[in-house]
C-alpha atoms as a PDB file:
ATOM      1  CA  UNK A   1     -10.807   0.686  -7.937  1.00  0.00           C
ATOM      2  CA  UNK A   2      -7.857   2.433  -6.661  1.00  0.00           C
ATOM      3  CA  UNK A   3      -6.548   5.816  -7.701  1.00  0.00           C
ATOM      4  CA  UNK A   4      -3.222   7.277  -6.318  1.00  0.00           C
ATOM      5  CA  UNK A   5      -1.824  10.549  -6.878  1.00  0.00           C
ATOM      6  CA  UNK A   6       0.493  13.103  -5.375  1.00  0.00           C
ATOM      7  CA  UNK A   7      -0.780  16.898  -5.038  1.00  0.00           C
ATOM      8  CA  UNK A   8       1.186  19.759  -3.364  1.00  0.00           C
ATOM      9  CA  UNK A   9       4.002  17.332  -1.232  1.00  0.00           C
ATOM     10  CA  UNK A  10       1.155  14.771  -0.370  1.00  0.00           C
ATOM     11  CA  UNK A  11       0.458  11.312  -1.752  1.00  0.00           C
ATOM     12  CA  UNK A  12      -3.160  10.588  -1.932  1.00  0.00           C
ATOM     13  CA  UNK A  13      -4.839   6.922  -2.026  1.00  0.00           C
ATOM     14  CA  UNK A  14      -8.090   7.272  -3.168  1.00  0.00           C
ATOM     15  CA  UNK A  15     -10.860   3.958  -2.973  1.00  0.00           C
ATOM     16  CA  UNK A  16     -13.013   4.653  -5.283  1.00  0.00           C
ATOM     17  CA  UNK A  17     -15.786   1.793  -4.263  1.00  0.00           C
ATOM     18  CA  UNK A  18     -16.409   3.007  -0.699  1.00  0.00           C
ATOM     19  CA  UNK A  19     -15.194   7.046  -1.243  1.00  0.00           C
ATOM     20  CA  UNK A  20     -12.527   6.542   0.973  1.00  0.00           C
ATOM     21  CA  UNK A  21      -9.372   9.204   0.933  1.00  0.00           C
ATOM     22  CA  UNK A  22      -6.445   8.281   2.669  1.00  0.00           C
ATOM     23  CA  UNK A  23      -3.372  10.403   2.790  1.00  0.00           C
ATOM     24  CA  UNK A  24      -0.453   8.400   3.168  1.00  0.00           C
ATOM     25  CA  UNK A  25       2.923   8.654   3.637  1.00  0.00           C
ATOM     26  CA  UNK A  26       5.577   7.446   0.896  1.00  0.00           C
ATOM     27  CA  UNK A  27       6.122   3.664   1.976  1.00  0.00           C
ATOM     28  CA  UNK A  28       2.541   2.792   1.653  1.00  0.00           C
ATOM     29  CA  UNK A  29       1.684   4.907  -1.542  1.00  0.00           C
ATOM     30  CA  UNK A  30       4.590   2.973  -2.826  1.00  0.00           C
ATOM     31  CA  UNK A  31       3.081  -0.554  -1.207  1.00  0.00           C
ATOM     32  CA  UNK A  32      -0.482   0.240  -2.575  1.00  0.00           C
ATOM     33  CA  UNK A  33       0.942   0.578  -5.944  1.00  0.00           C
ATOM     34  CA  UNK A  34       2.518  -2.794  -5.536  1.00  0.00           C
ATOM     35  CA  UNK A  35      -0.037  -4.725  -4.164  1.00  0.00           C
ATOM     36  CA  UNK A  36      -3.139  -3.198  -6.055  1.00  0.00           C
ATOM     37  CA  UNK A  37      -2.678  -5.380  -9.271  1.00  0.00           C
ATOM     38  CA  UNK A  38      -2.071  -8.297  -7.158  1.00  0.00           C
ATOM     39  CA  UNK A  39      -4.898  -8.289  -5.448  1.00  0.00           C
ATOM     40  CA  UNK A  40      -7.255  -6.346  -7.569  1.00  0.00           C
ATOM     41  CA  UNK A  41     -10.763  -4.940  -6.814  1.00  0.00           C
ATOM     42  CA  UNK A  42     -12.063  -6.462  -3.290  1.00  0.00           C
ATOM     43  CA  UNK A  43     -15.361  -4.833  -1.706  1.00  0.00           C
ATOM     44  CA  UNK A  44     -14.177  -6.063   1.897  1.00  0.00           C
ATOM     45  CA  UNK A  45     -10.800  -6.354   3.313  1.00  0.00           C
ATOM     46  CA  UNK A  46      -8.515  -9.255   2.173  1.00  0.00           C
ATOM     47  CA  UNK A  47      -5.534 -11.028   3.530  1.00  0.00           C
ATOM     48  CA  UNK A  48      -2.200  -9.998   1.646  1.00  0.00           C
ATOM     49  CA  UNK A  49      -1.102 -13.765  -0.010  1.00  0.00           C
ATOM     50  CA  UNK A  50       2.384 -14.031   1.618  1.00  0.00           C
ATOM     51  CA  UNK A  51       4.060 -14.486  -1.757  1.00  0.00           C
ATOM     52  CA  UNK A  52       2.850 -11.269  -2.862  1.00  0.00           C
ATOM     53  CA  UNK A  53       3.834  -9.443   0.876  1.00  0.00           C
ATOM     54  CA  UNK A  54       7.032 -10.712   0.123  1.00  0.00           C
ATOM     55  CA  UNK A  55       7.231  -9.409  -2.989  1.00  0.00           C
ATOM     56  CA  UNK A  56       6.385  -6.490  -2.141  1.00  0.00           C
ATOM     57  CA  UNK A  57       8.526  -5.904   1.266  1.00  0.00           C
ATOM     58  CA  UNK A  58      11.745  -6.859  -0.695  1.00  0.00           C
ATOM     59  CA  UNK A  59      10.890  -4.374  -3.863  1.00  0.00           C
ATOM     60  CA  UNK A  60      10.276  -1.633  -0.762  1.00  0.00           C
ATOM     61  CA  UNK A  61      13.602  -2.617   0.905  1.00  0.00           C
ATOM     62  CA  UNK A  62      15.347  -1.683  -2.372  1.00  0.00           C
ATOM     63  CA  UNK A  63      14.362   2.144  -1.444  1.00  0.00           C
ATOM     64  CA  UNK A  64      12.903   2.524   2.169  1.00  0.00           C
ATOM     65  CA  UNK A  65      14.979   1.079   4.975  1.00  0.00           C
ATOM     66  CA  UNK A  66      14.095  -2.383   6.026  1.00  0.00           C
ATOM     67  CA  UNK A  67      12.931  -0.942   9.700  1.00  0.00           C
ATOM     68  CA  UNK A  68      10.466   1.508   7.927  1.00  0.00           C
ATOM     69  CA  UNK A  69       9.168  -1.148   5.693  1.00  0.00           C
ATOM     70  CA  UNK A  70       8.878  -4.290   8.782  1.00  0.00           C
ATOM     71  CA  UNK A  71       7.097  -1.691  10.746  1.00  0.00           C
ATOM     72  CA  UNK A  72       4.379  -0.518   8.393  1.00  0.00           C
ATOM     73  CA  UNK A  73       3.505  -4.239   7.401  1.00  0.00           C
ATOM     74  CA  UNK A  74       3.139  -4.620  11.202  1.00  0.00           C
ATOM     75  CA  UNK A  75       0.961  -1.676  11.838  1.00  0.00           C
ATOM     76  CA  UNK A  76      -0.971  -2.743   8.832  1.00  0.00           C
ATOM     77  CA  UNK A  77      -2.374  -6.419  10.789  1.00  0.00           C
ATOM     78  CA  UNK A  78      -3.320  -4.657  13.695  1.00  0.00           C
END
């Protein structure tokens, strides 16, 4: 399970299965909130389906330049 909140200017992904807290900046708070229902509760990483990474990078487009958004979906397969 995933909680996300924001708390004194910083957004805060919290996994709740392992006791992971990440803070993040706004494009992936933004992408976790997307993705989460997609892909639901997973106890080890999972591969994005592309439908839903599309999805996803054309909903962040609408707010987030396309440059921010490309680059964080890179980072995120390395």
């Amino acid at each position: 399970m995933i909680h996300q909140y924001k708390n004194n200017g910083y957004n805060i992904v919290m996994d709740i299965a392992s006791g992971s807290v990440h803070v993040v900046d706004d494009v992936v708070y933004d992408a976790v909130a997307l993705l989460e229902p997609v892909i639901g509760e997973v106890m080890s990483p999972v591969q994005i389906p592309e439908t839903a990474r599309k999805n996803a990078e054309a909903e962040l487009s609408k707010t987030y330049p396309a440059e921010d958004v490309k680059e964080h979906w890179m980072r995120s397969r390395s």
